[in-house]
PDB file of N, CA and C in Angstrom:
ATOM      1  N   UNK A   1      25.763  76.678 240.743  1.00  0.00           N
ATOM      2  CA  UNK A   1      24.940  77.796 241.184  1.00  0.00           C
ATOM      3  C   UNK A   1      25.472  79.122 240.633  1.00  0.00           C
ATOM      4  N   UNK A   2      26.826  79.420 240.630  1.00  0.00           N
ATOM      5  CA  UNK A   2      27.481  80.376 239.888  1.00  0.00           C
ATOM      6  C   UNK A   2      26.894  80.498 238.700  1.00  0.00           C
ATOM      7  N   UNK A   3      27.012  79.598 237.517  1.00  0.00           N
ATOM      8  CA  UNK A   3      26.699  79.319 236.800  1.00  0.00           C
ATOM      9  C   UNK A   3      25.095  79.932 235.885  1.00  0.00           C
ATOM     10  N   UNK A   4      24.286  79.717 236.942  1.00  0.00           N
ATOM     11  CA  UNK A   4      23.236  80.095 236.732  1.00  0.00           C
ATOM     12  C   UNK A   4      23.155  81.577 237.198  1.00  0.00           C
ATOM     13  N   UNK A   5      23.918  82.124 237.946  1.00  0.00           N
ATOM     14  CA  UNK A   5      23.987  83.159 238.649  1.00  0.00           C
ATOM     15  C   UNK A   5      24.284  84.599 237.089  1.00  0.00           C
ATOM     16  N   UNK A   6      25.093  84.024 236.642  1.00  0.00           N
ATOM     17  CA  UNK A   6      25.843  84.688 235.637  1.00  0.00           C
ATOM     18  C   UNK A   6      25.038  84.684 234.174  1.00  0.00           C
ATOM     19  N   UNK A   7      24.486  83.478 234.202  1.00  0.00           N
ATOM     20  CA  UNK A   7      23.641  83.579 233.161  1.00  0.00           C
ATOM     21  C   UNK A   7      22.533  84.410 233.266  1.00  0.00           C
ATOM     22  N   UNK A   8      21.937  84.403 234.191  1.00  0.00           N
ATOM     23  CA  UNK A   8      20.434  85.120 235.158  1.00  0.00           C
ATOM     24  C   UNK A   8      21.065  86.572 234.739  1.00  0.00           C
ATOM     25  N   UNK A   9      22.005  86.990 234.960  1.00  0.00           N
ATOM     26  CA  UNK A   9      22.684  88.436 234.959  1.00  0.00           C
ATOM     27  C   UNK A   9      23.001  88.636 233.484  1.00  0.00           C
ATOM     28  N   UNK A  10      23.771  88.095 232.633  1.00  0.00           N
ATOM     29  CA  UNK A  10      23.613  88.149 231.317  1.00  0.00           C
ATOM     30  C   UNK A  10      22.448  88.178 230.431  1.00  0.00           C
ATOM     31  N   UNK A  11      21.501  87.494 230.546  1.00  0.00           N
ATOM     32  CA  UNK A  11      20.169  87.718 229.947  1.00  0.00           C
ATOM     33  C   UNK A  11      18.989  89.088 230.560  1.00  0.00           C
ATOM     34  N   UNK A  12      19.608  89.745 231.663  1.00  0.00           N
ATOM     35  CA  UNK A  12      18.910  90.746 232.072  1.00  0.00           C
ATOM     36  C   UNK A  12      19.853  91.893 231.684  1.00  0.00           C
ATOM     37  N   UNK A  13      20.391  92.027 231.410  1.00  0.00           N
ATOM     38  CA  UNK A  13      21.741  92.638 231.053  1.00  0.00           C
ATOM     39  C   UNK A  13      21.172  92.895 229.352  1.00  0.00           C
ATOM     40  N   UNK A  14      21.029  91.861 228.394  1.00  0.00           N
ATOM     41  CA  UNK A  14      20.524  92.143 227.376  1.00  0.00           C
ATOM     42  C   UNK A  14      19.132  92.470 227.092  1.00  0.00           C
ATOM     43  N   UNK A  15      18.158  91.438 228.202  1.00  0.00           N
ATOM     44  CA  UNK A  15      16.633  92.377 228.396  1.00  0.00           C
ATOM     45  C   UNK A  15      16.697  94.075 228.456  1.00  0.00           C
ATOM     46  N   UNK A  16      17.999  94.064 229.026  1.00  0.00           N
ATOM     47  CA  UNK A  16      18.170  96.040 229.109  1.00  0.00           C
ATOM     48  C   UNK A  16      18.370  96.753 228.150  1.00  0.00           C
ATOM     49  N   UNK A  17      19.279  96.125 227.937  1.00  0.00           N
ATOM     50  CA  UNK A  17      19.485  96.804 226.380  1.00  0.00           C
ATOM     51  C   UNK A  17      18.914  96.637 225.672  1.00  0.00           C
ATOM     52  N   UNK A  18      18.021  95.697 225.210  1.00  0.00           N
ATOM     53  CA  UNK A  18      16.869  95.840 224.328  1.00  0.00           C
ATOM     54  C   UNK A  18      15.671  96.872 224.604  1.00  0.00           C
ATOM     55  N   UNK A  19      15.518  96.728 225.842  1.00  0.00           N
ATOM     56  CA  UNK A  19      14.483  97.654 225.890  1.00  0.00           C
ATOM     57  C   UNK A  19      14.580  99.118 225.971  1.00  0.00           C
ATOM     58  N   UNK A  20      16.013  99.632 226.385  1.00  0.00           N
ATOM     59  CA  UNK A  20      16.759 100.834 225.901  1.00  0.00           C
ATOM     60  C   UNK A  20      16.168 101.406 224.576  1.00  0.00           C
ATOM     61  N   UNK A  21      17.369  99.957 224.088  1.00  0.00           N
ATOM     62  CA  UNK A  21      16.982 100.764 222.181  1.00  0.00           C
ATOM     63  C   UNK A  21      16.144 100.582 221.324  1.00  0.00           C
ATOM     64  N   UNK A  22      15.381  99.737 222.164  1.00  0.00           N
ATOM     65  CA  UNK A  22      13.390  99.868 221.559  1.00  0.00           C
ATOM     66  C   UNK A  22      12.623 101.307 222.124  1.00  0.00           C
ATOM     67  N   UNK A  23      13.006 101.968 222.718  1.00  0.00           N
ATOM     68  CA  UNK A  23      12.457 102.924 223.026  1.00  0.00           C
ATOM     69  C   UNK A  23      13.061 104.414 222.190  1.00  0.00           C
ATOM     70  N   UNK A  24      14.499 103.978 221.679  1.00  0.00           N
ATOM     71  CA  UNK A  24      15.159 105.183 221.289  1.00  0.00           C
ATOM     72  C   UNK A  24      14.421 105.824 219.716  1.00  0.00           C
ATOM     73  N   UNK A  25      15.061 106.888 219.371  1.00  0.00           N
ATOM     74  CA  UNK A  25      14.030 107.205 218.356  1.00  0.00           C
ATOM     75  C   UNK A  25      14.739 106.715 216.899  1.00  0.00           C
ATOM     76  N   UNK A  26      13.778 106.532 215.897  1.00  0.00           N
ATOM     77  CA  UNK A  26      14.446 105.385 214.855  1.00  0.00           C
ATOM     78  C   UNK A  26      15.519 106.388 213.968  1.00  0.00           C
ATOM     79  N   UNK A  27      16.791 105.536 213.649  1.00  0.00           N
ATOM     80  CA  UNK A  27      17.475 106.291 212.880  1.00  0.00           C
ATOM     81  C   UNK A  27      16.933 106.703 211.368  1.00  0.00           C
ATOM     82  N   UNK A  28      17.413 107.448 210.895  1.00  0.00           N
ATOM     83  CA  UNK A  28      16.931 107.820 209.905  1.00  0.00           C
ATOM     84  C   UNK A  28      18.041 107.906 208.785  1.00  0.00           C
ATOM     85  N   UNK A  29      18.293 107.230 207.534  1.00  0.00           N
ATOM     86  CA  UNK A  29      19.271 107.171 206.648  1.00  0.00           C
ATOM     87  C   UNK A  29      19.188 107.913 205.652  1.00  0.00           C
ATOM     88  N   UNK A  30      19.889 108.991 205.249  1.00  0.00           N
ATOM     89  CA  UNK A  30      19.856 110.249 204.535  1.00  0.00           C
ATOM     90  C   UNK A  30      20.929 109.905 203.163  1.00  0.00           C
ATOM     91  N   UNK A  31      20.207 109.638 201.862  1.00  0.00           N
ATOM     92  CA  UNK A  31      21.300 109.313 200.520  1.00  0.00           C
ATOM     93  C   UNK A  31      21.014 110.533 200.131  1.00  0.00           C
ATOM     94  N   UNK A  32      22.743 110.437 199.853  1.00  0.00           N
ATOM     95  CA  UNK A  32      22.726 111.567 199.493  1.00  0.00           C
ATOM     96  C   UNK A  32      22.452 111.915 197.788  1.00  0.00           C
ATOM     97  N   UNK A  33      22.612 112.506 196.923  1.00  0.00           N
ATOM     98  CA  UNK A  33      22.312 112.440 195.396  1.00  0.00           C
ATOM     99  C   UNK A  33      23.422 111.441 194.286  1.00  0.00           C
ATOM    100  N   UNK A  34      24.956 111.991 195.268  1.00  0.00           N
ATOM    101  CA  UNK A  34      26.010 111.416 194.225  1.00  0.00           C
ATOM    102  C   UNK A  34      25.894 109.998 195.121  1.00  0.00           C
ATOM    103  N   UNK A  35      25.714 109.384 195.815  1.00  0.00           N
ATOM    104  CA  UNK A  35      25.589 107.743 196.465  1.00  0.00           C
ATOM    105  C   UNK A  35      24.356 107.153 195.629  1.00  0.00           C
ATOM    106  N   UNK A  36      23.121 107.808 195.283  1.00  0.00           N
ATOM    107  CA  UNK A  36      22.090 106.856 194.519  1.00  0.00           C
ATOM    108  C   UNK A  36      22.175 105.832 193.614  1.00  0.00           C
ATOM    109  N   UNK A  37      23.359 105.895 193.230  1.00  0.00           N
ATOM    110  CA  UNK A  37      23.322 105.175 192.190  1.00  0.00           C
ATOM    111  C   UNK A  37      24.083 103.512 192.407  1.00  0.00           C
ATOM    112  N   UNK A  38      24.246 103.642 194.227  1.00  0.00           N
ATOM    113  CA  UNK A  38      24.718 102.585 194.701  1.00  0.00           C
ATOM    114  C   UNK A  38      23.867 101.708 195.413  1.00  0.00           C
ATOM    115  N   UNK A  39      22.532 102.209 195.527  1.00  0.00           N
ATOM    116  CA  UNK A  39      21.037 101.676 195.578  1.00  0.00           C
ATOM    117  C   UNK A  39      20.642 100.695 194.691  1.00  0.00           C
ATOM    118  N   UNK A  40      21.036 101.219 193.590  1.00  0.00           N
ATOM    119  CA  UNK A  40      19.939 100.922 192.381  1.00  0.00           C
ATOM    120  C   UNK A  40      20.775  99.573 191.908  1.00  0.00           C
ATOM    121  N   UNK A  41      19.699  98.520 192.003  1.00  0.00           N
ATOM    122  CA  UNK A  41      19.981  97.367 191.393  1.00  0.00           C
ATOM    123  C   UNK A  41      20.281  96.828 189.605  1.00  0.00           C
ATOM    124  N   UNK A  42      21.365  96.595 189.535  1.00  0.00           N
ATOM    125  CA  UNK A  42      21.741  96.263 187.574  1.00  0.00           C
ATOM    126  C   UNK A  42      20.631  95.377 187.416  1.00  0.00           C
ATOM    127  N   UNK A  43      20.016  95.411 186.075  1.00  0.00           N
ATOM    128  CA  UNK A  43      19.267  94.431 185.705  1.00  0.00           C
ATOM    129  C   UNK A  43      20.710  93.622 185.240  1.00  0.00           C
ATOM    130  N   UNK A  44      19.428  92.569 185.469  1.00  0.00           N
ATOM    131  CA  UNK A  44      20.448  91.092 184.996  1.00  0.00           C
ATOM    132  C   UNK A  44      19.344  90.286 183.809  1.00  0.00           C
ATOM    133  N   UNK A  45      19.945  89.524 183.001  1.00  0.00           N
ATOM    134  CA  UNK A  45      19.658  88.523 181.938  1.00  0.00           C
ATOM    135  C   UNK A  45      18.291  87.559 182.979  1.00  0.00           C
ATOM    136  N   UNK A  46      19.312  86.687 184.042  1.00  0.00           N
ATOM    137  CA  UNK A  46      18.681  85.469 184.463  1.00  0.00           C
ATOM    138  C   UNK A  46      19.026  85.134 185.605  1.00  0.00           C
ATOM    139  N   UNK A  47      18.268  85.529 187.205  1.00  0.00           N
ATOM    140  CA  UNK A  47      18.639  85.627 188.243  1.00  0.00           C
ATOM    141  C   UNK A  47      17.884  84.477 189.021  1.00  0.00           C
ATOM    142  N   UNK A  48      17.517  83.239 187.724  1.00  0.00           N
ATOM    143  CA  UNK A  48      17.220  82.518 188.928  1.00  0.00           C
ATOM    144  C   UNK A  48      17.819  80.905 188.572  1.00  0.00           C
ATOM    145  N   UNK A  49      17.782  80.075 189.531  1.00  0.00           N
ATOM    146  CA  UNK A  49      18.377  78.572 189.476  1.00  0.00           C
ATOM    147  C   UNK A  49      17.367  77.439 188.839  1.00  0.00           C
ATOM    148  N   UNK A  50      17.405  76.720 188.235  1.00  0.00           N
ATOM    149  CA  UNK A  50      16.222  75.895 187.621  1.00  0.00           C
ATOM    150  C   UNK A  50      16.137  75.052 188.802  1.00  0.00           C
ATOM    151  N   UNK A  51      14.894  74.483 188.914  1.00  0.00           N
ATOM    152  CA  UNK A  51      14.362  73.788 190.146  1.00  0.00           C
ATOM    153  C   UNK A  51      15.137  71.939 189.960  1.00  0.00           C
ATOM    154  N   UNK A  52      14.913  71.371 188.804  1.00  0.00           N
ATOM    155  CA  UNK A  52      15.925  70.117 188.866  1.00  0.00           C
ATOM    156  C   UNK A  52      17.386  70.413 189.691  1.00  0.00           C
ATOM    157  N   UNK A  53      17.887  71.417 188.680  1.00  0.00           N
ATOM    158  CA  UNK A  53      19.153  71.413 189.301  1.00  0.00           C
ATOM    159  C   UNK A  53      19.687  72.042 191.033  1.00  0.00           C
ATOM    160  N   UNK A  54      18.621  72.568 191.618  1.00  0.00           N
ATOM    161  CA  UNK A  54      18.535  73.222 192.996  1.00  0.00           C
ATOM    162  C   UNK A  54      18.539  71.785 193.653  1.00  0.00           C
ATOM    163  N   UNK A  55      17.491  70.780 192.863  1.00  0.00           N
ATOM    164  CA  UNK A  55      17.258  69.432 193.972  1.00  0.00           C
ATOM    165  C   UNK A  55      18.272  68.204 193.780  1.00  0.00           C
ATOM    166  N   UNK A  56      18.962  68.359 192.531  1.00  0.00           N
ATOM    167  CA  UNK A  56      19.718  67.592 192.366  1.00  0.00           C
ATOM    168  C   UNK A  56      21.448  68.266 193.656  1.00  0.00           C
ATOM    169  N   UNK A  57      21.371  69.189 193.553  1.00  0.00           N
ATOM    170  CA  UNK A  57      22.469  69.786 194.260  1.00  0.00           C
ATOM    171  C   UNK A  57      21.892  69.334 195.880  1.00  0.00           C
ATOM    172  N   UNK A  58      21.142  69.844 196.119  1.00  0.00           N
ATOM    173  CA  UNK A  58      20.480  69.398 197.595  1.00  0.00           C
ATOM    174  C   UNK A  58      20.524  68.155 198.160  1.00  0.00           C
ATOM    175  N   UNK A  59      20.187  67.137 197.293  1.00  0.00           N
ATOM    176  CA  UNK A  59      20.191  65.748 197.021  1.00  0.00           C
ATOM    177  C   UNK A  59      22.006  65.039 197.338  1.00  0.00           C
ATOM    178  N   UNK A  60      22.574  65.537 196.997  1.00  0.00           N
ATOM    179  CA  UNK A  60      23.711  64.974 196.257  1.00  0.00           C
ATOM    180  C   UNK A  60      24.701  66.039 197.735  1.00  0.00           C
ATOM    181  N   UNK A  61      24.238  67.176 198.382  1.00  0.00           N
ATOM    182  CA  UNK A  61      25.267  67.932 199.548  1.00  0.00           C
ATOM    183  C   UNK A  61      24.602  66.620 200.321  1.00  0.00           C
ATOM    184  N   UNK A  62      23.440  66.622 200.769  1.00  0.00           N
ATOM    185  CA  UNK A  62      23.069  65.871 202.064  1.00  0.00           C
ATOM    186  C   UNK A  62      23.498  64.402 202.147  1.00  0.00           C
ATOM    187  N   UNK A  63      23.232  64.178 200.953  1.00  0.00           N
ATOM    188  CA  UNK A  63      24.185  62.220 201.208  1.00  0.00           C
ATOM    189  C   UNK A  63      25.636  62.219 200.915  1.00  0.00           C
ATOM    190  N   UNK A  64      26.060  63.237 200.974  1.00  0.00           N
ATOM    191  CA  UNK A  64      27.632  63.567 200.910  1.00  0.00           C
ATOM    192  C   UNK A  64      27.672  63.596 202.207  1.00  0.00           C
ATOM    193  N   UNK A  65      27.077  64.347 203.093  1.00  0.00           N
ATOM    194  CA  UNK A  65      27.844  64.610 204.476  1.00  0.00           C
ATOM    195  C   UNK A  65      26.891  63.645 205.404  1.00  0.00           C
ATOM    196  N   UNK A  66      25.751  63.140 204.963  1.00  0.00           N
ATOM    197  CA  UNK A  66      25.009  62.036 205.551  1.00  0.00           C
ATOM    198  C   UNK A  66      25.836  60.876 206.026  1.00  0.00           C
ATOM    199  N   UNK A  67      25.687  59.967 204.442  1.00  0.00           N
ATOM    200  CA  UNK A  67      26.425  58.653 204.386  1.00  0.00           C
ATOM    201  C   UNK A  67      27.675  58.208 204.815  1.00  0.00           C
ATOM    202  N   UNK A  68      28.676  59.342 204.868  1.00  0.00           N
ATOM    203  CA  UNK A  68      29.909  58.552 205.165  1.00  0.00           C
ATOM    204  C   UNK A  68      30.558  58.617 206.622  1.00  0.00           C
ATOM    205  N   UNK A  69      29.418  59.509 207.398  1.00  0.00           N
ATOM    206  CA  UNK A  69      29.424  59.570 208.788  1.00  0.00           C
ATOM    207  C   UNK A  69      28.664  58.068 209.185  1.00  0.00           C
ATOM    208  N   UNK A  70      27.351  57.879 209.006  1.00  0.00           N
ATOM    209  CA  UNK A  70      27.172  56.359 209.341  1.00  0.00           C
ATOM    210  C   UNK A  70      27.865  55.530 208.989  1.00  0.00           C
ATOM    211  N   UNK A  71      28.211  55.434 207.719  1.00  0.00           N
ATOM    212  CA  UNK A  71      28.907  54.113 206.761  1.00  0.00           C
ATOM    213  C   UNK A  71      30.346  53.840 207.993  1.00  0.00           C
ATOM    214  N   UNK A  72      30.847  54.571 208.644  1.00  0.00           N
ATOM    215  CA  UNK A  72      32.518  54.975 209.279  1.00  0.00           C
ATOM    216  C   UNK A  72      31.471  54.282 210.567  1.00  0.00           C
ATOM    217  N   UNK A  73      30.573  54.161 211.244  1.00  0.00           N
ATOM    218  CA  UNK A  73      30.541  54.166 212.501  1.00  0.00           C
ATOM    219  C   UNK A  73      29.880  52.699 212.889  1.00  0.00           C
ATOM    220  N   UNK A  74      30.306  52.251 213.590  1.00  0.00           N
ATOM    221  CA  UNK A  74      29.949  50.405 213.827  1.00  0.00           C
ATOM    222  C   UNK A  74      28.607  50.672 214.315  1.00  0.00           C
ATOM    223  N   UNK A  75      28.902  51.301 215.464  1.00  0.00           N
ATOM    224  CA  UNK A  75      27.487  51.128 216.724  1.00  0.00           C
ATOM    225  C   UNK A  75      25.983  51.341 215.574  1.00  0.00           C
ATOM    226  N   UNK A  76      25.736  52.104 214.809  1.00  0.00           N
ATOM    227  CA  UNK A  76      24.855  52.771 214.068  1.00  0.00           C
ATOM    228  C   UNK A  76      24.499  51.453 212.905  1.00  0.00           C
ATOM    229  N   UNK A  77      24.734  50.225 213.075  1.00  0.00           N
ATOM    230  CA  UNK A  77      24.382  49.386 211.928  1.00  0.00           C
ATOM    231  C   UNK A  77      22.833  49.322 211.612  1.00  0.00           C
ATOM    232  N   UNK A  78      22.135  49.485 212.079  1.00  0.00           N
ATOM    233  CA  UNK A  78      20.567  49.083 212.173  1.00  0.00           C
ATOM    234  C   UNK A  78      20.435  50.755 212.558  1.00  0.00           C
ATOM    235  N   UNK A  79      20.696  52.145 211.816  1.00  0.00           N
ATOM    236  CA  UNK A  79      20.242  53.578 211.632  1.00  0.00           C
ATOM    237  C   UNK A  79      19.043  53.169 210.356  1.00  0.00           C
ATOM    238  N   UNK A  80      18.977  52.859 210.087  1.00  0.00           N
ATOM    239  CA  UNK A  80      17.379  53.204 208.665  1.00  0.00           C
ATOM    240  C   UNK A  80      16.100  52.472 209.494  1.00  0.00           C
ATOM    241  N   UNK A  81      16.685  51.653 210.283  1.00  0.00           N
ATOM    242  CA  UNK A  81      15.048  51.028 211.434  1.00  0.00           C
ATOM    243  C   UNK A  81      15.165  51.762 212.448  1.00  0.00           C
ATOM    244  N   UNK A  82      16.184  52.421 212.870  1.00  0.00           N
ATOM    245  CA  UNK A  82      16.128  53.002 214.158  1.00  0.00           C
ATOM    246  C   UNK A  82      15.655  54.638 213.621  1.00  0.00           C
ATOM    247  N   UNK A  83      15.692  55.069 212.445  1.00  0.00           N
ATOM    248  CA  UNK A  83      15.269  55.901 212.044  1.00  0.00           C
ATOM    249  C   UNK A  83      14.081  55.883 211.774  1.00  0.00           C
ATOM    250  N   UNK A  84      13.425  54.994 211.257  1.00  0.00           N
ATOM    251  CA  UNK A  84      11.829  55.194 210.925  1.00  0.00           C
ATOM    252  C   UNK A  84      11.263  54.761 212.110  1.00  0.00           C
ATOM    253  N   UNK A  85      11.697  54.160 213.602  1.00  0.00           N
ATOM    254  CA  UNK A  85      11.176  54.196 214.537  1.00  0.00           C
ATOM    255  C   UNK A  85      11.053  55.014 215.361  1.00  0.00           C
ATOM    256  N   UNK A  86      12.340  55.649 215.524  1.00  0.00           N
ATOM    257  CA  UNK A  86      12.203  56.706 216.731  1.00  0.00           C
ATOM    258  C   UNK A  86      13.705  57.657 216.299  1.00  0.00           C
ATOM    259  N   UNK A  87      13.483  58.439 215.680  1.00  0.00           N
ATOM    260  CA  UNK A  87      14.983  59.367 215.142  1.00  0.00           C
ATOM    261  C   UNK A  87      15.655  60.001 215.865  1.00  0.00           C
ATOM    262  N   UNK A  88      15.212  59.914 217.407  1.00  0.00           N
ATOM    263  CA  UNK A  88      16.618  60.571 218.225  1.00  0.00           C
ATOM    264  C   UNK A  88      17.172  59.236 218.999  1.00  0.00           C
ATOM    265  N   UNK A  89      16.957  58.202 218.043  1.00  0.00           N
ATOM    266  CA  UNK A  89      17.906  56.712 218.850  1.00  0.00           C
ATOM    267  C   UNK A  89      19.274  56.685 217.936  1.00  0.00           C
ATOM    268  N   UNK A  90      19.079  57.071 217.060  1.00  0.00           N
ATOM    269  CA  UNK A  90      20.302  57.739 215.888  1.00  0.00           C
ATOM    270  C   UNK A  90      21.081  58.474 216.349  1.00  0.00           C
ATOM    271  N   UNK A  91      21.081  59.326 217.118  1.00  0.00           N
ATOM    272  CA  UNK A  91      21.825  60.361 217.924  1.00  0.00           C
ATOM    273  C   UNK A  91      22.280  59.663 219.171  1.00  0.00           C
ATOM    274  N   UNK A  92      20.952  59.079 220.059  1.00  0.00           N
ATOM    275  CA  UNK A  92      21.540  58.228 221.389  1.00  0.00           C
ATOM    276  C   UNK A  92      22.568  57.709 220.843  1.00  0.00           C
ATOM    277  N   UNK A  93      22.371  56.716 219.598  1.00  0.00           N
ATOM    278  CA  UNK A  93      23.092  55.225 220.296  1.00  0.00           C
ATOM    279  C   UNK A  93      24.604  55.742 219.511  1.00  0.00           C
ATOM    280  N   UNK A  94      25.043  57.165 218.744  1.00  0.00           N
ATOM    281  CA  UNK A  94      26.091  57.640 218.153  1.00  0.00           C
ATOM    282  C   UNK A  94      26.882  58.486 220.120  1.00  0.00           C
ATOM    283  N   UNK A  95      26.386  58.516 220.574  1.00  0.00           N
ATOM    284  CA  UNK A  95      26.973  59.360 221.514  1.00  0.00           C
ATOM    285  C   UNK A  95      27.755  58.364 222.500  1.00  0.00           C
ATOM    286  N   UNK A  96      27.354  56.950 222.751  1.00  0.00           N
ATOM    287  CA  UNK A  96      27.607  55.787 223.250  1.00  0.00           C
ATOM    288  C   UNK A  96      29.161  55.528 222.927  1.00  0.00           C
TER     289      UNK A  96
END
């Protein structure tokens, strides 16, 4: 009951303060002449990632930190049927 007591008070506590400094008046950021030039973005050559290699990287993080968490865990033998059946039995039967 505490518990909830404190939380109830913490979230009204920040309802306050939000609605404080939603009401205050907006700051306003003043550059000065000799700072402008810390605005201004360098052109660059080639600012972007080729799409193979974005999915091959994506591909290759997620079955890195995927696979060797199941592969290590007994209970989880039958995760690829328990996955295309119902995907939070993957989580149940890991917490067991």
């Amino acid at each position: 009951m505490r518990e909830l007591a404190i939380e109830i008070g913490v979230r009204a506590l920040l309802f306050g303060v939000f609605v404080f400094t939603e009401f205050l008046d907006p700051f306003q950021r003043v550059i000065q002449p000799e700072e402008i030039w810390l605005y201004k973005n360098p052109l660059v050559q080639s600012d972007n990632i080729p799409t193979r290699l974005m999915f091959i990287l994506l591909l290759v993080e997620s079955l890195a930190s995927f696979l060797p968490t199941f592969a290590t865990d007994s209970t989880t033998r039958l995760w690829p049927t328990q996955l295309v059946t119902n995907p939070t039995s993957v989580y149940e039967s890991r917490r067991r």
